[in-house]
C-alpha atoms as a PDB file:
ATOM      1  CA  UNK A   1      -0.365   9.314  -2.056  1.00  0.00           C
ATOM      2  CA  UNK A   2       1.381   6.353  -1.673  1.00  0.00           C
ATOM      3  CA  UNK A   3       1.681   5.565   2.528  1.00  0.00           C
ATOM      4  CA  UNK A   4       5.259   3.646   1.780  1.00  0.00           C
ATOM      5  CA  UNK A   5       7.103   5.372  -1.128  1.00  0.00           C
ATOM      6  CA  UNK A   6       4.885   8.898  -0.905  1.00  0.00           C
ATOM      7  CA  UNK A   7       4.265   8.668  -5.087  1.00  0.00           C
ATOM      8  CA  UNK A   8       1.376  10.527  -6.226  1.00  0.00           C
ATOM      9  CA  UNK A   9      -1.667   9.127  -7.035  1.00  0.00           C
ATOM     10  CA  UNK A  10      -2.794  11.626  -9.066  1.00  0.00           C
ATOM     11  CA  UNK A  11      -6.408  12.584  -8.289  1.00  0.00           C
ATOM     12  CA  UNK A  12      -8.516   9.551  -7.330  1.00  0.00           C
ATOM     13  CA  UNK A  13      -6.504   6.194  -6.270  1.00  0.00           C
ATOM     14  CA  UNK A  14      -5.842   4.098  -9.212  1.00  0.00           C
ATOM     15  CA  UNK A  15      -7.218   0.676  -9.597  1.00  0.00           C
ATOM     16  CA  UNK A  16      -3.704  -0.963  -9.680  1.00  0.00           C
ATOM     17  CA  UNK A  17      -3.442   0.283  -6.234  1.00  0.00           C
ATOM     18  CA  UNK A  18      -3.255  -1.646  -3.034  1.00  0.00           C
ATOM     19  CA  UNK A  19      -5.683  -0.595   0.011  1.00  0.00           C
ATOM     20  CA  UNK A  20      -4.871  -1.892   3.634  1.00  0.00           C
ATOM     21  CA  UNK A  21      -6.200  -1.597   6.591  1.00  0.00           C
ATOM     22  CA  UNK A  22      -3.732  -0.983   9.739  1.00  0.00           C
ATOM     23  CA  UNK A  23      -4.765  -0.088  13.053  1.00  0.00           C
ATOM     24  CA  UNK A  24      -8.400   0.874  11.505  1.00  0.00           C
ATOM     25  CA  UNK A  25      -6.221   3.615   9.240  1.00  0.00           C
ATOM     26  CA  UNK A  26      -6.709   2.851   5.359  1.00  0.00           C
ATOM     27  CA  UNK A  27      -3.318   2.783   3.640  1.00  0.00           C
ATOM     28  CA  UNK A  28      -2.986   3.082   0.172  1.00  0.00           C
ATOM     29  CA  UNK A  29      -0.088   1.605  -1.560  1.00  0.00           C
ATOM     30  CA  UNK A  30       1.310   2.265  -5.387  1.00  0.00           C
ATOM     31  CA  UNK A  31       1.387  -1.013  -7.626  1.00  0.00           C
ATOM     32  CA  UNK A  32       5.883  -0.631  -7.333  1.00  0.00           C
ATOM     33  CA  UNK A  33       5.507  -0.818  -3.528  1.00  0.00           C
ATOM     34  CA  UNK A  34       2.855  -3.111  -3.362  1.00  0.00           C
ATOM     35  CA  UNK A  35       4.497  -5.597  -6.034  1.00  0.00           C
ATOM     36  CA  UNK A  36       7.877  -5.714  -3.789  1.00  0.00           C
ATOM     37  CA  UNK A  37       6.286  -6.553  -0.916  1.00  0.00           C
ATOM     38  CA  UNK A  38       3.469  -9.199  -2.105  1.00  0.00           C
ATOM     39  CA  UNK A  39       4.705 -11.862   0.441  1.00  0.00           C
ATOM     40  CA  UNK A  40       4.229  -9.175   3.349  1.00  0.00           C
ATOM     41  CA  UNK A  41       0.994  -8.184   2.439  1.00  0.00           C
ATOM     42  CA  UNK A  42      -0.439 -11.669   1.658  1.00  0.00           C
ATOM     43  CA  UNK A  43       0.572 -12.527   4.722  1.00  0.00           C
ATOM     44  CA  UNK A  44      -0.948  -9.887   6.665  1.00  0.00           C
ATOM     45  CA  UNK A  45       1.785  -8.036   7.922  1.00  0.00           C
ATOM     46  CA  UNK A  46       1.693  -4.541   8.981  1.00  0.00           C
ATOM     47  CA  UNK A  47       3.798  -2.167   6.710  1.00  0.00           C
ATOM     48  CA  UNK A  48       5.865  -1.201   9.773  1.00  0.00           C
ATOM     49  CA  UNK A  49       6.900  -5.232   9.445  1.00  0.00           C
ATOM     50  CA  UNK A  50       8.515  -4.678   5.108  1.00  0.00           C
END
């Protein structure tokens, strides 16, 4: 499931998908979510910061 939008991943976590590390929790993020916030994540922001 996607930790910012909530999509499904359905079964396994697709390849397209971002992983993250925040806080030592891994976050999984669809490609839509992860595509929107590129800058963000590049720059090592924490999702509560999009």
């Amino acid at each position: 499931m996607c930790a910012r939008c909530g999509a499904p991943a359905g079964g396994s976590q697709p390849a397209t998908w971002t992983c993250s590390v925040e806080n030592g929790v891994r976050q999984y993020f669809c490609d839509v979510c992860a595509r929107e916030n590129l800058r963000a994540i590049e720059g090592r922001l924490d999702s509560a910061w999009w």
